[in-house]
Protein backbone atom coordinates (compact mmCIF):
# COMPACT_ATOMS: atom_id res chain seq x y z
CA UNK A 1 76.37 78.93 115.88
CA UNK A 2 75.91 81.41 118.38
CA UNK A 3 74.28 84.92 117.42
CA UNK A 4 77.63 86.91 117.20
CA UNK A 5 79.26 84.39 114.96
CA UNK A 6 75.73 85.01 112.93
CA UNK A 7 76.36 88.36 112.75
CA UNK A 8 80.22 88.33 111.99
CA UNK A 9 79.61 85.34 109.04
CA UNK A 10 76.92 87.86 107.68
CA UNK A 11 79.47 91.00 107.46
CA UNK A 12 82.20 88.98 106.34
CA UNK A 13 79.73 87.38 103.70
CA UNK A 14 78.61 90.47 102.61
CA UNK A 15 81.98 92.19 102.61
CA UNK A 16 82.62 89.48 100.00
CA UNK A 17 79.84 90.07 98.21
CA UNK A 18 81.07 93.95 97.99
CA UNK A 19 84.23 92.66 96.54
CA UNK A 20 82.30 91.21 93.30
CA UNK A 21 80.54 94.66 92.61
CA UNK A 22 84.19 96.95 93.89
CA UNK A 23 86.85 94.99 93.68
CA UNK A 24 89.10 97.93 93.72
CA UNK A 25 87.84 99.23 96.85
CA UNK A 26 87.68 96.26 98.67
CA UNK A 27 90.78 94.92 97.69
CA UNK A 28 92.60 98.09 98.87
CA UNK A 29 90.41 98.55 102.31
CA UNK A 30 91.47 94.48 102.51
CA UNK A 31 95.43 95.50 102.20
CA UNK A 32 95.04 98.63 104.42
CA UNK A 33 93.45 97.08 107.26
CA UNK A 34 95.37 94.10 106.76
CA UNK A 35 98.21 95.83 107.69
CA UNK A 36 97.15 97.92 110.00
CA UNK A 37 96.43 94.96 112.11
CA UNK A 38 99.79 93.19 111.64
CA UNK A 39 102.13 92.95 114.47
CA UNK A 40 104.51 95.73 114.42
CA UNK A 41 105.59 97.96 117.53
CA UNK A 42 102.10 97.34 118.96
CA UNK A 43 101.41 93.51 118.89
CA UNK A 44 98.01 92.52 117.07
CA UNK A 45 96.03 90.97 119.90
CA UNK A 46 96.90 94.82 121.17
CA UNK A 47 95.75 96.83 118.41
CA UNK A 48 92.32 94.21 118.19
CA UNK A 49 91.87 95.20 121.66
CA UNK A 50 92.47 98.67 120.30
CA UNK A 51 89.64 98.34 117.53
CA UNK A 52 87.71 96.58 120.57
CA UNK A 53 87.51 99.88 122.34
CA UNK A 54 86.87 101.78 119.53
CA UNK A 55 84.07 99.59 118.24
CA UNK A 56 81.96 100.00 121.61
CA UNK A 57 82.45 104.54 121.14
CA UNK A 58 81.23 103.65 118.18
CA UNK A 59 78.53 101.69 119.10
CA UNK A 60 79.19 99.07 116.22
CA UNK A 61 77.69 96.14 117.11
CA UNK A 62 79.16 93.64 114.31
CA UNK A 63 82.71 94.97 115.00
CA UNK A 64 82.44 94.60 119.02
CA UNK A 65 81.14 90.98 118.42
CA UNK A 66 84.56 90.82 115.26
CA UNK A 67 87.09 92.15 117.48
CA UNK A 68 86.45 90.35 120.58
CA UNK A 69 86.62 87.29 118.69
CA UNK A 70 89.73 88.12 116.96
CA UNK A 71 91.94 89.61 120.34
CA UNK A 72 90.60 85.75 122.01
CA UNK A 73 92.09 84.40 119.02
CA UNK A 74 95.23 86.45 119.68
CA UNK A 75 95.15 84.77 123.48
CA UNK A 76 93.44 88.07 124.90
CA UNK A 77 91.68 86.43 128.31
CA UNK A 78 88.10 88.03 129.05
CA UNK A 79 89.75 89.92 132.03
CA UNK A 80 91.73 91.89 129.42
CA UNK A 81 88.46 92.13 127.08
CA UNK A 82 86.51 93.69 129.71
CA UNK A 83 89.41 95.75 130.47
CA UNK A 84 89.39 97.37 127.31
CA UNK A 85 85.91 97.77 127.61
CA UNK A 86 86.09 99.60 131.13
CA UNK A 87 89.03 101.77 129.38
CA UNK A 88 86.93 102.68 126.48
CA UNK A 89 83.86 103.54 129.11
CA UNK A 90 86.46 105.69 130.47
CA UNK A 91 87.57 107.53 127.44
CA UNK A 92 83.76 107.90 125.93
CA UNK A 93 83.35 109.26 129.40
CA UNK A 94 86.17 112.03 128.90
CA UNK A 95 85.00 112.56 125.30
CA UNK A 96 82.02 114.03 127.20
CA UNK A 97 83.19 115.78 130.24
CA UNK A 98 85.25 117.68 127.42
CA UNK A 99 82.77 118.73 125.54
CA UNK A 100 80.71 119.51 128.34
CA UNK A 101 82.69 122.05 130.17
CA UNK A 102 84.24 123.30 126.58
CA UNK A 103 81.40 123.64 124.80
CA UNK A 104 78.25 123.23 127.48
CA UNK A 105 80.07 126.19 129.51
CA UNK A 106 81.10 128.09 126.59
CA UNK A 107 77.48 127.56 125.64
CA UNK A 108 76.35 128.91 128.49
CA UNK A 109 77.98 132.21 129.13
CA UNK A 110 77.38 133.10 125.37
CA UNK A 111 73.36 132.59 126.83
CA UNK A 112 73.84 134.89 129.98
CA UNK A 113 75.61 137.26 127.16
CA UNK A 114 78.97 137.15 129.21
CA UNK A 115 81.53 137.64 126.54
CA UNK A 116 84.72 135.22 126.38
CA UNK A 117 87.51 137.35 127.29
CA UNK A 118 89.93 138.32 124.31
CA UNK A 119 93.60 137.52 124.69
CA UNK A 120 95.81 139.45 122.44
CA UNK A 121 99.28 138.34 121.34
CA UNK A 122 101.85 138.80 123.73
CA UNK A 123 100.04 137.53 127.02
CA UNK A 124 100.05 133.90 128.76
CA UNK A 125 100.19 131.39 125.79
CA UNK A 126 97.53 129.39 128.10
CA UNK A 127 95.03 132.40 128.25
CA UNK A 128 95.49 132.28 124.56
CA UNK A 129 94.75 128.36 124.26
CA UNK A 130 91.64 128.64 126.72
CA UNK A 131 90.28 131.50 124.20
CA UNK A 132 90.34 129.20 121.44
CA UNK A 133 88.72 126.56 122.99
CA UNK A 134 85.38 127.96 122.72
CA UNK A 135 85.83 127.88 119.43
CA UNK A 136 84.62 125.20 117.18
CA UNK A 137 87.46 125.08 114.47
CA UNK A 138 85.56 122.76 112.13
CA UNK A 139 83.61 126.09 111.56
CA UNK A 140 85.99 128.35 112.28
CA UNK A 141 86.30 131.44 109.32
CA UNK A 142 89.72 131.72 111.08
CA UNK A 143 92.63 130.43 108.73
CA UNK A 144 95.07 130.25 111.84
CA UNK A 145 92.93 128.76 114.00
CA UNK A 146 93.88 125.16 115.88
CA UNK A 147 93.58 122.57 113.52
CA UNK A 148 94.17 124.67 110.57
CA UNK A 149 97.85 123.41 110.40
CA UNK A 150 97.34 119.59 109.28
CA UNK A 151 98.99 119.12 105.92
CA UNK A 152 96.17 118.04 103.41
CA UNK A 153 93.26 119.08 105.42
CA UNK A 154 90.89 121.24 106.81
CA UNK A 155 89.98 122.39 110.18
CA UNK A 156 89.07 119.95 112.60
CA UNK A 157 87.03 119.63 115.58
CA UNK A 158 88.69 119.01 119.31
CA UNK A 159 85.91 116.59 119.51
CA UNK A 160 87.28 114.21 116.90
């Protein structure tokens, strides 16, 4: 047995020994996943390559090593594997060149005390937009502020 399956037989063993002590829980995380992964408009070799790409942002070791061993099981070939993982390079990638010349910049003229200009109501949506992305909303005071909107919860960041 080869390390990975190692490390997937451990989680999956010790997901099962979380169902003796929660059944609740993991019986419903069992049914939610479980159909979040069944075929439906996106087929499930698709959405494991999905959780693939997501695994590796999240630097999850046991779940790369799960996911990549479920899309092969799906008939994923390792050219499409490694193309998910060159697409999730690429999005990780964005995550940060958004947040670096949102925030970084934003960061930087608050420094050099230049003051983000103030669009009032009435002018370019855009100019409004581009005010409002220097603004963090997951700490925003600001009731109306982007994120603020999403039935059932609170503000969120654009990083998320």
């Amino acid at each position: 047995m080869t390390l990975m399956e190692q490390k997937v037989r451990q989680y999956k063993n010790d997901a099962a020994g979380m169902a003796g002590s929660l059944p609740d829980v993991a019986g419903t995380y069992d049914r939610f996943t479980g159909k979040c992964f069944e075929a439906g408009v996106l087929d499930a070799r698709t959405k494991q390559l999905i959780a693939l790409g997501v695994a590796l942002f999240a630097n999850n070791e046991v779940c790369t090593y799960y996911h990549v061993e479920e899309a092969r099981s799906l008939g994923a070939s390792d050219l499409q594997i490694m193309e998910t993982a060159a697409v999730a390079s690429a999005a990780a990638g964005g995550h940060v060149m958004s947040q670096g010349v949102i925030r970084v910049q934003g960061a930087l003229r608050g420094l050099a005390g230049e003051k983000v200009q103030d669009y009032s109501a009435g002018q370019d949506p855009l100019q409004h937009l581009q005010k409002n992305a220097f603004q963090d909303t997951e700490l925003s005071d600001e009731f109306d502020a982007p994120g603020m909107d999403i039935p059932g919860g609170s503000a969120i960041s654009p990083s998320y």
